[in-house]
Structures are given as C-alpha cells and as structure tokens.
N, C-alpha and C. Protein backbone atom coordinates (compact mmCIF):
# COMPACT_ATOMS: atom_id res chain seq x y z
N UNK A 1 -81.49 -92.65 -91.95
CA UNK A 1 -82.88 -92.27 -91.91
C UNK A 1 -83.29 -91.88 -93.34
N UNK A 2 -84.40 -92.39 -93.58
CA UNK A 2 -85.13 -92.22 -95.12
C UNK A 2 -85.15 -91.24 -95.40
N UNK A 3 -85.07 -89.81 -96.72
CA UNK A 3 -85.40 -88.66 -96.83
C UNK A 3 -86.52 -88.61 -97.09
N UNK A 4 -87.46 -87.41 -96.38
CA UNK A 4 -88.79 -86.96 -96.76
C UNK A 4 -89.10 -85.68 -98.10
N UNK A 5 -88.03 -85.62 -98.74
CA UNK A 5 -87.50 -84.34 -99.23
C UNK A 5 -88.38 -84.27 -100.49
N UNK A 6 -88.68 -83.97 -101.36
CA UNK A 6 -89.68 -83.78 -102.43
C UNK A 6 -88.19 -84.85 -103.26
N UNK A 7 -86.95 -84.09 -103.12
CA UNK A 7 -86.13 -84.86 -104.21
C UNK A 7 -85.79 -86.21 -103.97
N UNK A 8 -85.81 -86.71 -102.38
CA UNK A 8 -85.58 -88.10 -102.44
C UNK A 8 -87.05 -89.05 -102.84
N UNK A 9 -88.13 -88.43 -102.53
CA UNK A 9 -89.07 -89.21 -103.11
C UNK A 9 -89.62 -89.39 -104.38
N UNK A 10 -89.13 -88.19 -105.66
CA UNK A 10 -88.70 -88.43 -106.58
C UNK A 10 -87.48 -89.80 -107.22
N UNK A 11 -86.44 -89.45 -106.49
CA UNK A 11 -85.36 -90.35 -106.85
C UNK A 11 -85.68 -91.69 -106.00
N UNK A 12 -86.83 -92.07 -105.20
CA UNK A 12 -87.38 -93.25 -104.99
C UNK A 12 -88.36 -93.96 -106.11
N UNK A 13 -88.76 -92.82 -106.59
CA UNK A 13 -89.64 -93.59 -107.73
C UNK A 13 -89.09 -93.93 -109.03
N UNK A 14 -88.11 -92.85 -109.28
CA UNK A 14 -87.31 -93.08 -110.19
C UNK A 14 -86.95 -94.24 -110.19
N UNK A 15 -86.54 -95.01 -109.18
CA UNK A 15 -85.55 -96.10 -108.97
C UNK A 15 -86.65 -97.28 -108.87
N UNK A 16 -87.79 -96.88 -108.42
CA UNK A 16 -88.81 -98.07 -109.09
C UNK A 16 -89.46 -98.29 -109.91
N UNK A 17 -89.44 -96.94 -110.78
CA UNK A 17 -90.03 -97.33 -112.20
C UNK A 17 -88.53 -98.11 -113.06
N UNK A 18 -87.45 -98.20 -112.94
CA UNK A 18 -86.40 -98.60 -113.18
C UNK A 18 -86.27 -99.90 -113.07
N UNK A 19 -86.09 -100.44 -111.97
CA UNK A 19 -86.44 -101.56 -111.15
C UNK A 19 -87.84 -102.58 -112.14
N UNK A 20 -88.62 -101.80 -112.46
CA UNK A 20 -90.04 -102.32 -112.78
C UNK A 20 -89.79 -102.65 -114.64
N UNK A 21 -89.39 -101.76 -115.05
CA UNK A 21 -88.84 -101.63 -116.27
C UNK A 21 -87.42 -102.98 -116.91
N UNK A 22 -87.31 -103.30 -115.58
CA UNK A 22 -86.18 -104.75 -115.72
C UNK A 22 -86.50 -105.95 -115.64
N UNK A 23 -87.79 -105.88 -114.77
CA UNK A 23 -88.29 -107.36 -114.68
C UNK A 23 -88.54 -108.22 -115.83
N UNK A 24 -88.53 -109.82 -115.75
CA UNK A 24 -89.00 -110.52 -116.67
C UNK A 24 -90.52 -111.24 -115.56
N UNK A 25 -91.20 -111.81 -116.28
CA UNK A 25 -92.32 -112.55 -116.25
C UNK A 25 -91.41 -114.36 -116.26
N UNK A 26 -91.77 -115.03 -115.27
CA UNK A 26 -91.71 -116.56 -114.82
C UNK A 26 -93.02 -116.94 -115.19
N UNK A 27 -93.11 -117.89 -116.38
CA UNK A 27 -95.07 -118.84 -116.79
C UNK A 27 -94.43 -119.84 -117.04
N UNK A 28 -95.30 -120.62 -116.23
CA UNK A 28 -95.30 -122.31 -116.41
C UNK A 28 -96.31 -122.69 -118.04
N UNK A 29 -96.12 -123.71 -118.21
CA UNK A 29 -96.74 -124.10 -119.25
C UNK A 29 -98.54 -125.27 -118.75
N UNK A 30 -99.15 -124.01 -118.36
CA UNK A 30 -100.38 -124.60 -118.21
C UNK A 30 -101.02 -124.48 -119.09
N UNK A 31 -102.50 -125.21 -118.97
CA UNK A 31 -103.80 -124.62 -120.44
C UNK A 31 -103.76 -123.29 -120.58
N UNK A 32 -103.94 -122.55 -119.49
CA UNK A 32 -104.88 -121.54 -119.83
C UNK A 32 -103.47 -120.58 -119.67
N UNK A 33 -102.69 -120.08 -119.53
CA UNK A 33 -101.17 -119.44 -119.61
C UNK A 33 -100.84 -118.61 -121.12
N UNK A 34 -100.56 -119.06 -122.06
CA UNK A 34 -100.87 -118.22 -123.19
C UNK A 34 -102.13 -117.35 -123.32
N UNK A 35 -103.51 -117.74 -122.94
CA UNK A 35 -104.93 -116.52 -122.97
C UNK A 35 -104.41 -115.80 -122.21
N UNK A 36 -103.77 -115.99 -120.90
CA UNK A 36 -103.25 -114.75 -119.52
C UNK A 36 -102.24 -114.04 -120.14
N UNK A 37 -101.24 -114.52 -120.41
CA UNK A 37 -100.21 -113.57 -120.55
C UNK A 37 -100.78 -112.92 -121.77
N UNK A 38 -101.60 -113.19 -122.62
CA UNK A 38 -102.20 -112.77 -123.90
C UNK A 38 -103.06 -110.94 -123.42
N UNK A 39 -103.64 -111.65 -122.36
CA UNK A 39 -104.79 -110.35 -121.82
C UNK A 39 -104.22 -109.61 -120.39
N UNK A 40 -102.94 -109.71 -119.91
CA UNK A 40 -102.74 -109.07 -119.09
C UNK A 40 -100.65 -108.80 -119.11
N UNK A 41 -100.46 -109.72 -119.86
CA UNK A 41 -98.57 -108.87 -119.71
C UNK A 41 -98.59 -108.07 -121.21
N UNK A 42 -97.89 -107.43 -120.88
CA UNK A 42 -97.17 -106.16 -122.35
C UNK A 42 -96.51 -107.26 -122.69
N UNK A 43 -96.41 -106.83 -124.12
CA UNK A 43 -95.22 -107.28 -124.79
C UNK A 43 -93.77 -106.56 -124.80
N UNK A 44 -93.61 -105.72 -124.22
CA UNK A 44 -92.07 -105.23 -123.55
C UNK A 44 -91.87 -106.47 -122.31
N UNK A 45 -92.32 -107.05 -121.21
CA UNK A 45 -92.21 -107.53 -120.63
C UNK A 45 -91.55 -109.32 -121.36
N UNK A 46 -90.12 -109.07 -120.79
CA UNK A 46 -89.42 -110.46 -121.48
C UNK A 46 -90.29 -111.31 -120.45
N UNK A 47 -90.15 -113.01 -121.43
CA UNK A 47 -90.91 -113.76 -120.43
C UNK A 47 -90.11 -115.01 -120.27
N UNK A 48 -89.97 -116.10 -119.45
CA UNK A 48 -89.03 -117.03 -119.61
C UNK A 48 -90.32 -117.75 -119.14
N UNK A 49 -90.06 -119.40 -119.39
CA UNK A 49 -90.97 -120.06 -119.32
C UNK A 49 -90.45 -121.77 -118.83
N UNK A 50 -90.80 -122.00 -117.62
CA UNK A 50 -90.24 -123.41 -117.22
C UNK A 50 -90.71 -124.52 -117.36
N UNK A 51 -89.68 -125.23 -117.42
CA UNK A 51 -89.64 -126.65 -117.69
C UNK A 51 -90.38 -127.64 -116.23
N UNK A 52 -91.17 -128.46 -116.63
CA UNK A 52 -91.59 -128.91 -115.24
C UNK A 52 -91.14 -130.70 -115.32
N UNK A 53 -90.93 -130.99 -114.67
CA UNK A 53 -90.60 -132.60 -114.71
C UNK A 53 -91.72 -133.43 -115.59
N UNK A 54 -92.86 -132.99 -114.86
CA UNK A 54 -94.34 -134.14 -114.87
C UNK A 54 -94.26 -133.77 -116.49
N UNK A 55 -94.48 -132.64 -116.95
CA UNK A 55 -94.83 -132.25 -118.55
C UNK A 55 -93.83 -132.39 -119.53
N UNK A 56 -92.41 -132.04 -118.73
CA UNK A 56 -91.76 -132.68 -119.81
C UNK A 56 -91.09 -131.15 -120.93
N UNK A 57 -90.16 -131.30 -121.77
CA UNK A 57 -89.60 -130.33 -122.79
C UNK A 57 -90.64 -129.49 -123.23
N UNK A 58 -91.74 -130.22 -123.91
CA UNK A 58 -92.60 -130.27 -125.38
C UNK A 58 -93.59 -129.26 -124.77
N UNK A 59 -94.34 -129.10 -123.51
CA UNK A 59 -95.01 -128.20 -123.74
C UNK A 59 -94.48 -126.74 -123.20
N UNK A 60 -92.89 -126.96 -122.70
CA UNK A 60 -92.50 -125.29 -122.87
C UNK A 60 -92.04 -124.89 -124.04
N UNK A 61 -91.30 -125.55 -124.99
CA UNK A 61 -90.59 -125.55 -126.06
C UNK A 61 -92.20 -124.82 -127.21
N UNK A 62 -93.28 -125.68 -126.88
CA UNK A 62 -94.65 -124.83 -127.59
C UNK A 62 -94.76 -123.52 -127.57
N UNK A 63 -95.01 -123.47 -125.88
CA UNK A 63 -95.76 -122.20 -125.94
C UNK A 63 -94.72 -121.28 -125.86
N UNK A 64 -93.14 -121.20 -125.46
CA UNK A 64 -92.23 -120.17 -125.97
C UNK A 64 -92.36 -119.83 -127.68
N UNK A 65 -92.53 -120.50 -128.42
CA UNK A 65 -92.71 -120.52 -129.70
C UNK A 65 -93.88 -119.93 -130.43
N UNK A 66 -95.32 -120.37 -129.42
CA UNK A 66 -96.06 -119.63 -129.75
C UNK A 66 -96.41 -118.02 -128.90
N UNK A 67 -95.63 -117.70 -127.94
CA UNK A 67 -95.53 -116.33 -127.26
C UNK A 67 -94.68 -115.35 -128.29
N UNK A 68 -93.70 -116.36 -128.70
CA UNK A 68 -92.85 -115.66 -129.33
C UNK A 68 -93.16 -115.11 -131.06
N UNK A 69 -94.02 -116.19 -131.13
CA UNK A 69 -94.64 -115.44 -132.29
C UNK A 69 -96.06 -114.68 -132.30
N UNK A 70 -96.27 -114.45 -130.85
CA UNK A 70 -97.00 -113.17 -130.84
C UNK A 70 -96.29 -111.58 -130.05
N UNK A 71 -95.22 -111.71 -130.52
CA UNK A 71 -93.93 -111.00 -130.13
C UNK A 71 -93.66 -110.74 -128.97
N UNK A 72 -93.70 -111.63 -128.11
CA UNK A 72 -93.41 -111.31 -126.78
C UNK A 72 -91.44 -112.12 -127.25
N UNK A 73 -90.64 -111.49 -126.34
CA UNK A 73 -89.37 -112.03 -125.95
C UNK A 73 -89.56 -113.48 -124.80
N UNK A 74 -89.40 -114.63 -125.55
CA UNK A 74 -89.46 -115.48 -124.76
C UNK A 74 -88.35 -116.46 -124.24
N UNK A 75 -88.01 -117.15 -123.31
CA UNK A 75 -86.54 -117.87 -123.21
C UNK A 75 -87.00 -119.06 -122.09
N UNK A 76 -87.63 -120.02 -122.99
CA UNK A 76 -87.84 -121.46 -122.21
C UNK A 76 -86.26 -121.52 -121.48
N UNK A 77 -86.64 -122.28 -120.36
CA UNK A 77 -86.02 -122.79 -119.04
C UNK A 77 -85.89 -124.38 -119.39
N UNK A 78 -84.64 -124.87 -120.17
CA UNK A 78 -84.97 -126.14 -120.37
C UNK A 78 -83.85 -127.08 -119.77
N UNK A 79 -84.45 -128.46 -118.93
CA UNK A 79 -83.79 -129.14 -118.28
C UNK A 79 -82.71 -130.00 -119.19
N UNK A 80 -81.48 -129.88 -119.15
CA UNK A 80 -81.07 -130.98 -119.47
C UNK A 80 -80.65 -132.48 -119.15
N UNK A 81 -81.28 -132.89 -118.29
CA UNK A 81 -81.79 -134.29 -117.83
C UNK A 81 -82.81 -134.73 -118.98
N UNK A 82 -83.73 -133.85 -119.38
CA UNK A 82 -85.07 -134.35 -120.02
C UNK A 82 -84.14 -134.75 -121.38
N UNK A 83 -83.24 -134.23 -121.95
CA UNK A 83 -83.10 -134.14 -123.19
C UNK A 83 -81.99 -135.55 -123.71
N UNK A 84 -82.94 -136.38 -124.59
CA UNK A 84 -82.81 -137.42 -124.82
C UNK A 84 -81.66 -137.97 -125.42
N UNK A 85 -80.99 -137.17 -126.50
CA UNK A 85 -79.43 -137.05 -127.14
C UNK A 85 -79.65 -136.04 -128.02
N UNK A 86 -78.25 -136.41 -129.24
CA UNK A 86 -77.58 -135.55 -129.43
C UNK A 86 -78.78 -134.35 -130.76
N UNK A 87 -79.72 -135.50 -131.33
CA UNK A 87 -80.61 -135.20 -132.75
C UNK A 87 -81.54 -134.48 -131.69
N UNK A 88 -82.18 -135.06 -130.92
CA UNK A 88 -83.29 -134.28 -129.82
C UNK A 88 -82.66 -133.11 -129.89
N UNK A 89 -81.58 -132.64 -129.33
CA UNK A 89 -80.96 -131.47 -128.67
C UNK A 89 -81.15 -130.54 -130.28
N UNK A 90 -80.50 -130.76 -131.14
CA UNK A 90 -80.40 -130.08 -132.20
C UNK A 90 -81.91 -129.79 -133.02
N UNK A 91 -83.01 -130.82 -132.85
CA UNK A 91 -84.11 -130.50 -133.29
C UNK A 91 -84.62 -129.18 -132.75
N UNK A 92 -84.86 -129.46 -130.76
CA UNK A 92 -84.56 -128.12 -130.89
C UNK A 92 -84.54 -126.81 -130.90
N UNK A 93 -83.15 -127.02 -131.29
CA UNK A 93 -82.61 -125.82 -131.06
C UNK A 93 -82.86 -125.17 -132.53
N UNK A 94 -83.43 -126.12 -133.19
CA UNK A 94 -83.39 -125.81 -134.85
C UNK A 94 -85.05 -125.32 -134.83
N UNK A 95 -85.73 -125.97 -134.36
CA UNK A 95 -87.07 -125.33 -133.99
C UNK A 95 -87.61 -123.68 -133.14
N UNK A 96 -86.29 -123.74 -132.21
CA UNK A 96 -86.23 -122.38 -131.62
C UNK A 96 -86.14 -121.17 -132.54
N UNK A 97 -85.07 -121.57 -132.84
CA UNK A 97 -84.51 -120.77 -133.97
C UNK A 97 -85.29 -120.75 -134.81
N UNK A 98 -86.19 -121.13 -135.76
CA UNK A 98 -86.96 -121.27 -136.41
C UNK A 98 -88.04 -120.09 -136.09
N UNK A 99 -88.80 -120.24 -134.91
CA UNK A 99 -89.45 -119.35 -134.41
C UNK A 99 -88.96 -117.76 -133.97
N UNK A 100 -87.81 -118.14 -134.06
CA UNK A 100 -86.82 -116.85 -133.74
C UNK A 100 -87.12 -116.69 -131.91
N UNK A 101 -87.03 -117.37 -131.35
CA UNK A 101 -86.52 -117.56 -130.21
C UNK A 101 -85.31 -117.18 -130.35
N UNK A 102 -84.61 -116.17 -129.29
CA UNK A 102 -83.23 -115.59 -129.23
C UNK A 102 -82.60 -116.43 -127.92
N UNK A 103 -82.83 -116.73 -126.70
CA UNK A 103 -82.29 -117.22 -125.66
C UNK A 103 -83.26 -118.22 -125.59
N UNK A 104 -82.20 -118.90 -124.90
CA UNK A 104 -82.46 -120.15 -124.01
C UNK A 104 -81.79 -120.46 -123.02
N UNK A 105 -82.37 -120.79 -121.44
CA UNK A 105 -81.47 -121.00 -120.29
C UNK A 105 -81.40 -122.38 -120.02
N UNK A 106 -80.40 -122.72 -120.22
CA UNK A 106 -80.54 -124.85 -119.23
C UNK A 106 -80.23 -124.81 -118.44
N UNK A 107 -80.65 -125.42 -117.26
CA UNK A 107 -79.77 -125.76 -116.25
C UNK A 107 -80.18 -127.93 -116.26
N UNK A 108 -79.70 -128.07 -115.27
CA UNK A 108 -79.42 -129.32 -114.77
C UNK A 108 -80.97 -130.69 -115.02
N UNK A 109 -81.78 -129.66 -113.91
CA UNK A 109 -83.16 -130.45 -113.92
C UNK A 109 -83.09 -131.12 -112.63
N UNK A 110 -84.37 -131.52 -112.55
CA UNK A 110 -84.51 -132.41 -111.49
C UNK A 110 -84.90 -133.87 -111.53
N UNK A 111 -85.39 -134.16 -112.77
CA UNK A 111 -85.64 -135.85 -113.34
C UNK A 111 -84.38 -136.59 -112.25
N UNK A 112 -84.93 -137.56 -111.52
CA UNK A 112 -83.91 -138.76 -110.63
C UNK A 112 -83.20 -139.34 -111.69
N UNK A 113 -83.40 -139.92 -112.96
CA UNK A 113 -82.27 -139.98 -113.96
C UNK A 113 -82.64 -139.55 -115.47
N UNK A 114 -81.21 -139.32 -115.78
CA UNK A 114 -81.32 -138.53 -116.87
C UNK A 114 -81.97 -139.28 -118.24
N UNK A 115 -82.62 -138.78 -119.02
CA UNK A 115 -83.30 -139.27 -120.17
C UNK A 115 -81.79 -139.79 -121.23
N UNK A 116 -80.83 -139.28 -121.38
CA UNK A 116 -80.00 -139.48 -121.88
C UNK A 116 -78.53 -139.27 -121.21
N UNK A 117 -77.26 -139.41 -122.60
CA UNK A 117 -76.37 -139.22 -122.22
C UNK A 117 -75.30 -138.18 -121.15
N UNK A 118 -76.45 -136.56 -121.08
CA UNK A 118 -75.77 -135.67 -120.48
C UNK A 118 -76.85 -134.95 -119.69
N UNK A 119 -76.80 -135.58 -118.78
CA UNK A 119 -77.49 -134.94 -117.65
C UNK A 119 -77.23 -133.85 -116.51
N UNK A 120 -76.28 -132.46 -117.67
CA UNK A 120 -76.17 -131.58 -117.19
C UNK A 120 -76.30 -130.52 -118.26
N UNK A 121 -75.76 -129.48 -118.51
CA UNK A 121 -75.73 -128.27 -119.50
C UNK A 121 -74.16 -128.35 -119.82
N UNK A 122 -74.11 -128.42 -121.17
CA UNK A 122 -73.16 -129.45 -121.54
C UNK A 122 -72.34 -128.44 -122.77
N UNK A 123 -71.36 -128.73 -123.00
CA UNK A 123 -70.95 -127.85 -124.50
C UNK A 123 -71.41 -128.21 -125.34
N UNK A 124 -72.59 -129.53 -125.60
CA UNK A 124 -73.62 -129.72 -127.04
C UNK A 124 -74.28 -128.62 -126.79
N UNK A 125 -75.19 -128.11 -125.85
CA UNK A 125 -75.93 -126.82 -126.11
C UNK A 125 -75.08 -125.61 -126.64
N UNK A 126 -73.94 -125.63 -125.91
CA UNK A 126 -73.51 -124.56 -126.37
C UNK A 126 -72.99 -124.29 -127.96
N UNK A 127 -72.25 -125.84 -128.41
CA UNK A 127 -71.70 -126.23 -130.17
C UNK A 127 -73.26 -125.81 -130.63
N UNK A 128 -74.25 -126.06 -130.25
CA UNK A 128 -75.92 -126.13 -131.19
C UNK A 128 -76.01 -124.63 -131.42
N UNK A 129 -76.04 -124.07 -130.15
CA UNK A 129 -76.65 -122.77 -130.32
C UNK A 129 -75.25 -121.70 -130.84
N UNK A 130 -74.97 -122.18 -130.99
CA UNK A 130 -73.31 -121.13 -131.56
C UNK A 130 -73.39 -121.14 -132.78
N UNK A 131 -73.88 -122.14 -133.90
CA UNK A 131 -74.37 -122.03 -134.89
C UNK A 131 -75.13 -120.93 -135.48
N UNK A 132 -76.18 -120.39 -135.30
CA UNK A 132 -77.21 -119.36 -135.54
C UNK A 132 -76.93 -118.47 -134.24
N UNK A 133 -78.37 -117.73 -134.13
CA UNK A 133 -78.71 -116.64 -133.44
C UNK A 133 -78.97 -117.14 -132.01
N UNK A 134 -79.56 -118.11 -131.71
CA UNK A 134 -79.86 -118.21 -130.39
C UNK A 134 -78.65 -118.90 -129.46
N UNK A 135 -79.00 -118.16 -128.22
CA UNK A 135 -78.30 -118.04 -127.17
C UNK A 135 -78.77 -118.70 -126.35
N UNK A 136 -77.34 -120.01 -124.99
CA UNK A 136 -77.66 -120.71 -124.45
C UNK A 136 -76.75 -120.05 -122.77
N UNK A 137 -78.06 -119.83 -122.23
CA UNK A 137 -77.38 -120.07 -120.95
C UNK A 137 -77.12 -121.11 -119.69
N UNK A 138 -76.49 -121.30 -119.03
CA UNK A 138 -76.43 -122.15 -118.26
C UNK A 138 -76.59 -122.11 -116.82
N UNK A 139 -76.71 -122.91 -115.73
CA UNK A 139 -76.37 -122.95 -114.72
C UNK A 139 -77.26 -123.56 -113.47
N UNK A 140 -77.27 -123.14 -112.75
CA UNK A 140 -78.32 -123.52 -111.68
C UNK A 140 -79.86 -122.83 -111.67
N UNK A 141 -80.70 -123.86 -111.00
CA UNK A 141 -81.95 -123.49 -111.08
C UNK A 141 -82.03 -121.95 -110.06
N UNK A 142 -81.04 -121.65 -109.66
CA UNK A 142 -80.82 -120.19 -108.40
C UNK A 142 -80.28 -119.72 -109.35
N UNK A 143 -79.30 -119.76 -110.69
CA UNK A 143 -79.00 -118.80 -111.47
C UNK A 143 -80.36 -118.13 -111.81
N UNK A 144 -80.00 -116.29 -111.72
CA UNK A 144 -80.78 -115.30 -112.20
C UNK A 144 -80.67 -115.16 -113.58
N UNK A 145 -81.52 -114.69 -114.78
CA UNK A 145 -81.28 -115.15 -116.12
C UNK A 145 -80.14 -113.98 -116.32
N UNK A 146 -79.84 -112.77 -115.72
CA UNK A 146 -79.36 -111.52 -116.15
C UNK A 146 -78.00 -111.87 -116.04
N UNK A 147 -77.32 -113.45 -114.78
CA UNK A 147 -76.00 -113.54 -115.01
C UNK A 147 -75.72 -115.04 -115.71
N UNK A 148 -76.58 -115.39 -116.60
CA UNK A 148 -76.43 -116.46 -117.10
C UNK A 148 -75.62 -116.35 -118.45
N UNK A 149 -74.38 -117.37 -118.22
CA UNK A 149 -73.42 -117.10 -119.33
C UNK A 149 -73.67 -117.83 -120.86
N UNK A 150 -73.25 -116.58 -121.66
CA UNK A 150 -73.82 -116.54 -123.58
C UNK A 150 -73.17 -118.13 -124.09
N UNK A 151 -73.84 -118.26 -125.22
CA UNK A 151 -73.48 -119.28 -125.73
C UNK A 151 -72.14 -118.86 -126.05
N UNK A 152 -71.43 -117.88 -126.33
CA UNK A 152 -70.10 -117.76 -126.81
C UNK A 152 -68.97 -117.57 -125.68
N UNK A 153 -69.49 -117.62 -124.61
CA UNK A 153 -68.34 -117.79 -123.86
C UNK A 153 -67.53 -118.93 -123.36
C-alpha cells in the first residue's frame, strides 16, 4: 500500500524530479523541428534525432549539427543500411566531429536492401569513431541509448 506520509510523498517527488532530470528528447528531422525544439526544449535536455528511411542520412546528420551548434547535446540515430561505403561512413563521421557532435547511435535500419557493403553496425563505425572524440553506439532499434555500447568497447 502507497504511503500517505508527508515523507513518502516527498521521496515520490524526489524520484520524479530525478526520473525527469534523465530524460532525452526523440525529433525527427522535419521543417519545422529545429524552430520547436529552439522555443520549447532546454538545452540541458540531451536530444537524439532519427533516421527515417523516406529522408534518408542527410537530413538528420543536418539538423544534429545544427542543434548542436546551438548547444544542445545531440546524437543522430543513424541507419546503417543507408550508408553507402567505406568514404561515406568516414565523411561523416568527420563532419560530426567537426561540429563536435560527441555520440552517435547505429543500429541496423530498415531500408529492404542495403545501400552498400554493410548493412549492419559494423566495426567501420566503430575503427571511424575511435579515432577522435565521438562515440558510436550500436544495436537495435529497442536498444535504449543509456545501454548502448562505446565506441571503445
């Protein structure tokens, strides 16, 4: 049975301002998505940003780049099906980095076939991003970003 106690409903809120304080923000890469998150998320709020089949790499790989250089923490969601080979992959990751993008999550994708040679999350992401600062995680589109494993493991 729930406590009604002054201290458990304290230590209920506690535990949701906590809770609230962990979340990240999920934005697709629509038009109007950078003005929103612009006029309504904090910039404490990390944001990850997905990859959609129909649109393709190029317009999450943008607007992580341009969130990120209005200092939000950003970490595009990028398919590796979409990604064409080995110079694509490294452009980039050289572009991320560039922007100072710190993470990046891949997983698999859903494209029916792959644009290129590795149509999964592959140890090229991981050789790319082991280079510099940014970090590649991997896994399934059900991986949560909080257990997604570092480029150095």
């Amino acid at each position: 049975m729930p406590s009604h106690s002054p201290a458990g409903a304290i230590g209920r809120r506690r535990a949701l301002g906590q809770a609230l304080h962990a979340i990240s923000y999920e934005v697709l890469p629509f038009r109007n998505t950078e003005e929103s998150v612009l006029a309504h998320v904090p910039r404490t709020v990390p944001l990850t940003i997905t990859t959609t089949e129909a649109k393709g790499l190029a317009p999450t790989i943008d607007l992580a780049v341009r969130l990120t250089g209005h200092g939000y923490s950003a970490a595009p969601h990028l398919a590796a099906r979409l990604v064409r080979d080995k110079q694509q992959l490294t452009d980039i990751v050289a572009r991320l980095r560039e922007a100072g993008v710190e993470e990046v999550f891949v997983i698999g994708g859903d494209a029916p076939e792959p644009a290129g040679p590795s149509p999964t999350p592959s140890r090229s992401w991981r050789r790319c991003t082991r280079r510099g600062t940014t970090s590649a995680g991997s896994g399934s589109a059900a991986t949560r970003r909080g257990t997604a494993a570092s480029a150095g493991s």
